[in-house]
Protein backbone atom coordinates (compact mmCIF):
# COMPACT_ATOMS: atom_id res chain seq x y z
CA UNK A 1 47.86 -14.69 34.30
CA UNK A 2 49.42 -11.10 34.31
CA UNK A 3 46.01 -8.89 34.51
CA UNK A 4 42.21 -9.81 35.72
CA UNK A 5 40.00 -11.77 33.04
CA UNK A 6 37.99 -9.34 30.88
CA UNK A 7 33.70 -10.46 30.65
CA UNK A 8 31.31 -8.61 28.69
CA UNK A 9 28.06 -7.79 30.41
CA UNK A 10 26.08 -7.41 27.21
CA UNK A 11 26.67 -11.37 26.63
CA UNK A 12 24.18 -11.75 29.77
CA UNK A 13 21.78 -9.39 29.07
CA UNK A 14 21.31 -10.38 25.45
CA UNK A 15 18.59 -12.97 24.14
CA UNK A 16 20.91 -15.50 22.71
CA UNK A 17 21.36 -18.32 25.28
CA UNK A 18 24.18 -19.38 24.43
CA UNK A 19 25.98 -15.62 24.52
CA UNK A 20 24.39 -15.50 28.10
CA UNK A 21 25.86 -18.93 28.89
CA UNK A 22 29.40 -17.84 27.93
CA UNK A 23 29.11 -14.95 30.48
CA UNK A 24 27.99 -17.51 33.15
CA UNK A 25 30.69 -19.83 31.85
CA UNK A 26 33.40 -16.71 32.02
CA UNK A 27 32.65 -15.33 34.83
CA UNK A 28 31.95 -17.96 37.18
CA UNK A 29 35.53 -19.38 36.16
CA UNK A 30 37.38 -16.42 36.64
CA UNK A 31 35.76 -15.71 40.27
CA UNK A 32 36.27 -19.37 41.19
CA UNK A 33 40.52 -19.03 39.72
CA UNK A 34 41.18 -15.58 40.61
CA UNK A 35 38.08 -13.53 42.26
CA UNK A 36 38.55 -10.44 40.76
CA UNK A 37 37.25 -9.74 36.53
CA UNK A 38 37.10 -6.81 34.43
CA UNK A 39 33.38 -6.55 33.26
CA UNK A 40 32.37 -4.06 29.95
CA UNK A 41 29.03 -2.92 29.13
CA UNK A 42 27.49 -2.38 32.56
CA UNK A 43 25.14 0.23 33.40
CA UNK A 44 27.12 3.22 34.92
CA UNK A 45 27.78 6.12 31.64
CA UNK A 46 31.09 7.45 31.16
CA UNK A 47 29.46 10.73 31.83
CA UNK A 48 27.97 10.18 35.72
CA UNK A 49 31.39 8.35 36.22
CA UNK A 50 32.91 12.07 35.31
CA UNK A 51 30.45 13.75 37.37
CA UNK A 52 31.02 11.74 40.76
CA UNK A 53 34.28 12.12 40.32
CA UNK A 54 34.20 15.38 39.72
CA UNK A 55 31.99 15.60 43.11
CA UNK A 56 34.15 13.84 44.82
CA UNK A 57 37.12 15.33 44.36
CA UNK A 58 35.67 19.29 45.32
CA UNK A 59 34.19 17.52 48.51
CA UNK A 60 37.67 16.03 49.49
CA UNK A 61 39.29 19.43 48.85
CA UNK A 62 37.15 21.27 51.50
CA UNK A 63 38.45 22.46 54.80
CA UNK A 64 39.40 19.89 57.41
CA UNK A 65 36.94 21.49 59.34
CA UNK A 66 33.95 21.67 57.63
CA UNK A 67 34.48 17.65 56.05
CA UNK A 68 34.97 16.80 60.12
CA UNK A 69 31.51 18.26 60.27
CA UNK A 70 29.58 15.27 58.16
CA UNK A 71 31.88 12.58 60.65
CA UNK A 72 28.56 10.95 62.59
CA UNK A 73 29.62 9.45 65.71
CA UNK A 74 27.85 6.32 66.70
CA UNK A 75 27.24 4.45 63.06
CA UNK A 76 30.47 2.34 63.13
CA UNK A 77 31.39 4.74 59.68
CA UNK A 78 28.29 3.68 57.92
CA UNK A 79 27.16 7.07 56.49
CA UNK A 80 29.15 10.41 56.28
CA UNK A 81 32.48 10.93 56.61
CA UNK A 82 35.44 9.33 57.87
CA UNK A 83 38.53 10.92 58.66
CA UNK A 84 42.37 9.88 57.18
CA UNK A 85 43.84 7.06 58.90
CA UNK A 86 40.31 5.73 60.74
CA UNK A 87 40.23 2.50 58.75
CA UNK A 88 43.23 -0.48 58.81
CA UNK A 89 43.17 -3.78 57.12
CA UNK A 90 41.98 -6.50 59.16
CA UNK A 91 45.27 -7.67 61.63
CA UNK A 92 47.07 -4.27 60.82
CA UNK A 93 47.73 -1.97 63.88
CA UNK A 94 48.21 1.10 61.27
CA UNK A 95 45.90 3.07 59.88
CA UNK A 96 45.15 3.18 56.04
CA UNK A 97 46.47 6.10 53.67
CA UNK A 98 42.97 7.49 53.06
CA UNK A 99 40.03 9.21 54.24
CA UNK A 100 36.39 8.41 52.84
CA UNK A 101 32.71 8.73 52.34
CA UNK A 102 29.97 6.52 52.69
CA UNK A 103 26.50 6.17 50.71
CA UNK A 104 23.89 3.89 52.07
CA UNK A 105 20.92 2.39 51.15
CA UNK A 106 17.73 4.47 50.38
CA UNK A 107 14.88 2.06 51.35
CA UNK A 108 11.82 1.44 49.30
CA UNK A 109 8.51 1.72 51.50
CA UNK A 110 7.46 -1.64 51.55
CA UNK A 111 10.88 -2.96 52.28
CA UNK A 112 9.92 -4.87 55.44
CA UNK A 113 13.48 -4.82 57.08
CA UNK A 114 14.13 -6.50 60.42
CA UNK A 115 16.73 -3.28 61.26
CA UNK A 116 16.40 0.42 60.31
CA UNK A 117 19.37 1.77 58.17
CA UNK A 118 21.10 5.54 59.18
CA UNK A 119 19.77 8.18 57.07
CA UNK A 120 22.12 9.59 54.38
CA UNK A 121 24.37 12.73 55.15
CA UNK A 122 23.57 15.62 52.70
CA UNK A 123 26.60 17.86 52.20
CA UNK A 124 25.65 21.55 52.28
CA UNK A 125 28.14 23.15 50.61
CA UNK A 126 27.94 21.20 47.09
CA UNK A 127 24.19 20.59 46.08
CA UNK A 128 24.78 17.72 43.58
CA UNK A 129 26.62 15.78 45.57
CA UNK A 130 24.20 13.29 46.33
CA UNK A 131 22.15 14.11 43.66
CA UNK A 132 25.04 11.81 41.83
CA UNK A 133 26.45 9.77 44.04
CA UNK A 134 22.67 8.33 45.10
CA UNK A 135 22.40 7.91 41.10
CA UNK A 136 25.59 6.04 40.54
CA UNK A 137 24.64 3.82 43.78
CA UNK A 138 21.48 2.35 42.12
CA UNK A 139 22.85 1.54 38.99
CA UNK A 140 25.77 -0.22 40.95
CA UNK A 141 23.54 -2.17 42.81
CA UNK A 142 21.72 -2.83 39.33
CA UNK A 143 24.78 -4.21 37.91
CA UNK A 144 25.69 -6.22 40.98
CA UNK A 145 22.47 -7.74 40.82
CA UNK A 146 22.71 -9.18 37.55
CA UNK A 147 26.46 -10.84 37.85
CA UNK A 148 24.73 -12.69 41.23
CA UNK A 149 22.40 -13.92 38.79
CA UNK A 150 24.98 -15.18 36.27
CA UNK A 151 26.70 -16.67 39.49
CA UNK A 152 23.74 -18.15 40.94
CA UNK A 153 23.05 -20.16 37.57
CA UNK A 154 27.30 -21.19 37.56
CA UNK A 155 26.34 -22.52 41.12
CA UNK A 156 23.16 -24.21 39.76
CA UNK A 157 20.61 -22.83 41.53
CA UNK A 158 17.70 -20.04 40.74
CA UNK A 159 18.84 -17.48 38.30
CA UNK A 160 17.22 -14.62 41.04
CA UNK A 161 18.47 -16.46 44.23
CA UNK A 162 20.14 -13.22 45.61
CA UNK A 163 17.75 -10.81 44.10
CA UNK A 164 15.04 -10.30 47.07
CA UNK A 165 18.31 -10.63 49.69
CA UNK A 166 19.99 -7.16 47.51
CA UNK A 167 17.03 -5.79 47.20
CA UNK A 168 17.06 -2.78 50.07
CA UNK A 169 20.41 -4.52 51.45
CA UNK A 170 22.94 -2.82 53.35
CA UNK A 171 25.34 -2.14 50.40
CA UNK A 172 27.68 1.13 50.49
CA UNK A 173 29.05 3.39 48.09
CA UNK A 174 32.72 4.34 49.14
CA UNK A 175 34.79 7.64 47.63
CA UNK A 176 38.20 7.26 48.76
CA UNK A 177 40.90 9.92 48.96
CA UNK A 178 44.24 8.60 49.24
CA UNK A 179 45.87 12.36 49.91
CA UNK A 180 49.40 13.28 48.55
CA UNK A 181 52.15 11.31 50.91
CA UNK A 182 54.08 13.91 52.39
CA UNK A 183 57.13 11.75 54.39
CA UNK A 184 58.32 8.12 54.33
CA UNK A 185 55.44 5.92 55.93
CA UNK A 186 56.17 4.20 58.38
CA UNK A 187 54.82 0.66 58.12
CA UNK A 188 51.04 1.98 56.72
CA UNK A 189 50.33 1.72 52.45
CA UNK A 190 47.00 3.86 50.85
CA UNK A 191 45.28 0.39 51.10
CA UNK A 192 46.88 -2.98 52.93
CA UNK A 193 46.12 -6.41 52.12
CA UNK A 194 42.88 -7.79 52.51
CA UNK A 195 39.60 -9.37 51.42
CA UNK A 196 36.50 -7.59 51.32
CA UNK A 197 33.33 -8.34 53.80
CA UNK A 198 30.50 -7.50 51.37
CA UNK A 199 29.01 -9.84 48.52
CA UNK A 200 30.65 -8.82 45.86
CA UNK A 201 32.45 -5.39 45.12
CA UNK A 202 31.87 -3.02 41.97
CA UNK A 203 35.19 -0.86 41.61
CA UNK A 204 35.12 2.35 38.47
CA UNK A 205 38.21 3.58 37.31
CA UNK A 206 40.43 4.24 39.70
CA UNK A 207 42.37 8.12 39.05
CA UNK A 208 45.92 6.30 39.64
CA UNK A 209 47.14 2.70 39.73
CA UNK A 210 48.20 1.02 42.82
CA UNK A 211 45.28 -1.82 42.59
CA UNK A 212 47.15 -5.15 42.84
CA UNK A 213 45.52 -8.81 43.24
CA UNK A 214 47.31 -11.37 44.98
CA UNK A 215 47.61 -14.67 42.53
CA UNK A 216 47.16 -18.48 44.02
CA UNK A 217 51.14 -18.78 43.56
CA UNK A 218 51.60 -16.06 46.13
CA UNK A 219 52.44 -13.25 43.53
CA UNK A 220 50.91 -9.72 43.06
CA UNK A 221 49.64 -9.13 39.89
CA UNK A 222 48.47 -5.47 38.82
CA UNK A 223 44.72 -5.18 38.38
CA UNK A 224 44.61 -3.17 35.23
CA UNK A 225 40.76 -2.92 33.58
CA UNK A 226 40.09 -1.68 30.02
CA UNK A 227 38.62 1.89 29.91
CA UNK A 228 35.15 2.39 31.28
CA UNK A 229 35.38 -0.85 33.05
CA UNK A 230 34.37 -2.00 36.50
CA UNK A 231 36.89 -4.19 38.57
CA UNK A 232 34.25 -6.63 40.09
CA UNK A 233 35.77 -8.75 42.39
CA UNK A 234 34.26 -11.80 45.19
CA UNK A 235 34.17 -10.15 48.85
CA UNK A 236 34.40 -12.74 52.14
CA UNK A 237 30.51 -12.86 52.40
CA UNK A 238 30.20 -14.91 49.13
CA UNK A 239 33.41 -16.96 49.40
CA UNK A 240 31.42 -18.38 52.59
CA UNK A 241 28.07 -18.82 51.02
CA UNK A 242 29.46 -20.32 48.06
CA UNK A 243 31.80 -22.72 50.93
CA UNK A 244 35.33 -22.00 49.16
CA UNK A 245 33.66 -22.30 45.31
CA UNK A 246 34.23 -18.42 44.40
CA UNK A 247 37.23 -16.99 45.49
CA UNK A 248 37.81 -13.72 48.21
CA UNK A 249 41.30 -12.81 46.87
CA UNK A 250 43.38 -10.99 48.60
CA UNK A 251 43.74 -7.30 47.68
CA UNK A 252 45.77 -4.01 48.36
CA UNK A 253 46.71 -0.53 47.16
CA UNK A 254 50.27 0.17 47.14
CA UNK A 255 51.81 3.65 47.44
CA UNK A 256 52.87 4.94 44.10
CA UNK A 257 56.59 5.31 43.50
CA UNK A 258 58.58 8.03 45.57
CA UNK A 259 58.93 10.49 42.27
CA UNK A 260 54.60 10.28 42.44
CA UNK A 261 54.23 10.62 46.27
CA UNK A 262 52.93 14.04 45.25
CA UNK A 263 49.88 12.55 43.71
CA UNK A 264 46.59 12.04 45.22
CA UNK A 265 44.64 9.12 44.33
CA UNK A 266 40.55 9.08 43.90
CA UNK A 267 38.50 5.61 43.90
CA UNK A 268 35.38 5.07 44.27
CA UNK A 269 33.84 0.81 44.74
CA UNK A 270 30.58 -0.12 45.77
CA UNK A 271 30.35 -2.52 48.32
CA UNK A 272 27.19 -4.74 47.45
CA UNK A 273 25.75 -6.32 50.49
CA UNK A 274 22.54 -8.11 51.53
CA UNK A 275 20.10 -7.32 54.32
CA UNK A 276 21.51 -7.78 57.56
CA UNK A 277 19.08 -11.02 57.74
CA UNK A 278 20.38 -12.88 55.05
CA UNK A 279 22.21 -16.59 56.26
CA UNK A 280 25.42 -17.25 54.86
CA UNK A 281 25.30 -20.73 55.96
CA UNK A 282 27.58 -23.23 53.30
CA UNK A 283 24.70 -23.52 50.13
CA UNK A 284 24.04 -27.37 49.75
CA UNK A 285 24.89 -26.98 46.22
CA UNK A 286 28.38 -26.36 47.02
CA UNK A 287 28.87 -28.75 50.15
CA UNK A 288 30.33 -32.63 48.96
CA UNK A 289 32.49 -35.29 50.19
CA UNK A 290 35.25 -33.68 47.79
CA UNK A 291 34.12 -30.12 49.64
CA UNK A 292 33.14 -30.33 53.26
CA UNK A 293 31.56 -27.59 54.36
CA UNK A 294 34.19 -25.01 56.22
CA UNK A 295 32.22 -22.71 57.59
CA UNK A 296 30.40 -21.96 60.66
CA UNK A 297 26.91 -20.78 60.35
CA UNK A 298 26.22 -17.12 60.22
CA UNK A 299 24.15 -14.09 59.21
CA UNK A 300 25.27 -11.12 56.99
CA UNK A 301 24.43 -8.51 59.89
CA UNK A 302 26.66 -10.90 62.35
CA UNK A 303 29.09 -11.30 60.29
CA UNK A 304 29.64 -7.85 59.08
CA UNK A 305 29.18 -6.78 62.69
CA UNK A 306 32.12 -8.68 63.71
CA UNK A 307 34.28 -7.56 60.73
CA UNK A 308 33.74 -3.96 61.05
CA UNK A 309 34.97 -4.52 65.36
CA UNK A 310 38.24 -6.35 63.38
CA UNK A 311 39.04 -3.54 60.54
CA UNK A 312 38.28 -0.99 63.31
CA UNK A 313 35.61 0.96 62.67
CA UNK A 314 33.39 0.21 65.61
């Protein structure tokens, strides 16, 4: 295997079972091999794709100043801004190549949570901001929801097993600006190696490569998608739930070649979590004598808790 497998999202959504049942088949084999597929036909346009990217990129070019305004102190980095080199992979003493913004949830009315979420950060200076990026969240989370279900009926359980635990969840929409490397770093890469805490993960089109996905034989393999593709890959939440069955890979972003250190670099993934509430304890559909269970018991706010105290964010 020398790129991610490639699933079509229309084979789920259409009304021939046994085109749905090849996306279940697909898709559940390549996050239980690999963790990480290439998915066509989801619900995110080419065109608001352009246009939060386009956002993006004029907020990330603002002063220094008036960016450090939207950094909220006190929310562990869960809304607003957060400044270069904040953020380091999870056993890493140095700081990531990148600075960021964070999206949150905007919950319904009759949501009935157990915790109350930070309100969004609107960013004065660019009115559409987001206008779009609050648009590209829901149909994100809309997409996540429907590979769970394909998952949940690979597992063999209820098709919408995850659906009321996504539903107002505590998922987060991430721009990233890797900025233009200026001198030889010294130990720290735009992204280092590690597995995600969330669900599952909905990455667009990255602006550069870098992306690269580290195989079961212990090699890195580029993570290359077809135009207009999402990268969807496992995060550590689901790896858990699912005891081992679907994979968290291991993931990083590399700096680019010296003769492109001049080049910034603008992604943008969606990190689809549940409400805080949610257990994560082993499911008994994926607990045998063949597969004892390896995991303590745990909730998605504990568990997230502790990971965000690890990667150094609270």
């Amino acid at each position: 295997m020398t790129n991610i497998p490639s699933v079509d999202l229309a084979d789920f959504l259409s009304e021939d079972p046994l085109r749905k049942q090849k996306f279940v088949h697909e898709v559940g084999t390549a996050y239980s091999e690999i963790g990480f597929a290439s998915v066509k036909n989801h619900f995110l346009s080419d065109e608001l794709m352009a246009q939060l990217y386009d956002q993006v990129k004029k907020f990330f070019a603002l002063p220094i100043a008036t960016k450090e305004k939207y950094e909220i102190s006190g929310l562990g980095g869960q809304r607003g801004y957060i400044s270069f080199g904040k953020e380091h992979a999870k056993g890493k003493k140095e700081g990531d190549l990148k600075e960021f913004w964070h999206f949150g949830q905007e919950v319904s009315e009759n949501a009935n949570l157990d915790e109350e979420y930070p309100d969004n950060v609107l960013v004065n200076e660019l009115p559409s901001f987001n206008k779009v990026g609050l648009e590209a969240y829901q149909l994100l989370e809309k997409t996540g929801i429907y590979v769970l279900r394909a998952l949940s009926l690979y597992i063999g359980m209820d098709e919408f097993y995850y659906d009321k635990w996504v539903a107002n969840g505590n998922s987060i929409l991430r721009p990233i600006h890797y900025p233009p490397i200026q001198t030889e770093p010294k130990g720290a890469v735009r992204a280092g190696a590690h597995g995600d805490i969330n669900l599952i993960t909905l990455l667009m089109g990255a602006s550069a490569g870098g992306l690269q996905v580290l195989r079961k034989d212990g090699q890195w393999i580029e993570a290359k998608p077809e135009e207009g593709n999402l990268v969807i890959n496992v995060g550590d939440m689901l790896e858990r739930h699912t005891n081992n069955k679907l994979r968290s890979t291991i993931h990083r972003v590399v700096n680019p070649p010296k003769e492109e250190w001049g080049k910034p670099r603008y992604s943008i993934p969606f990190f689809l979590h549940p409400r805080s509430d949610m257990s994560l304890n082993c499911l008994e559909e994926c607990v045998d004598k063949s597969h004892p269970k390896g995991f303590d018991d745990i909730t998605a706010g504990d568990f997230l808790n502790q990971r965000l105290k690890e990667i150094g964010l609270t």
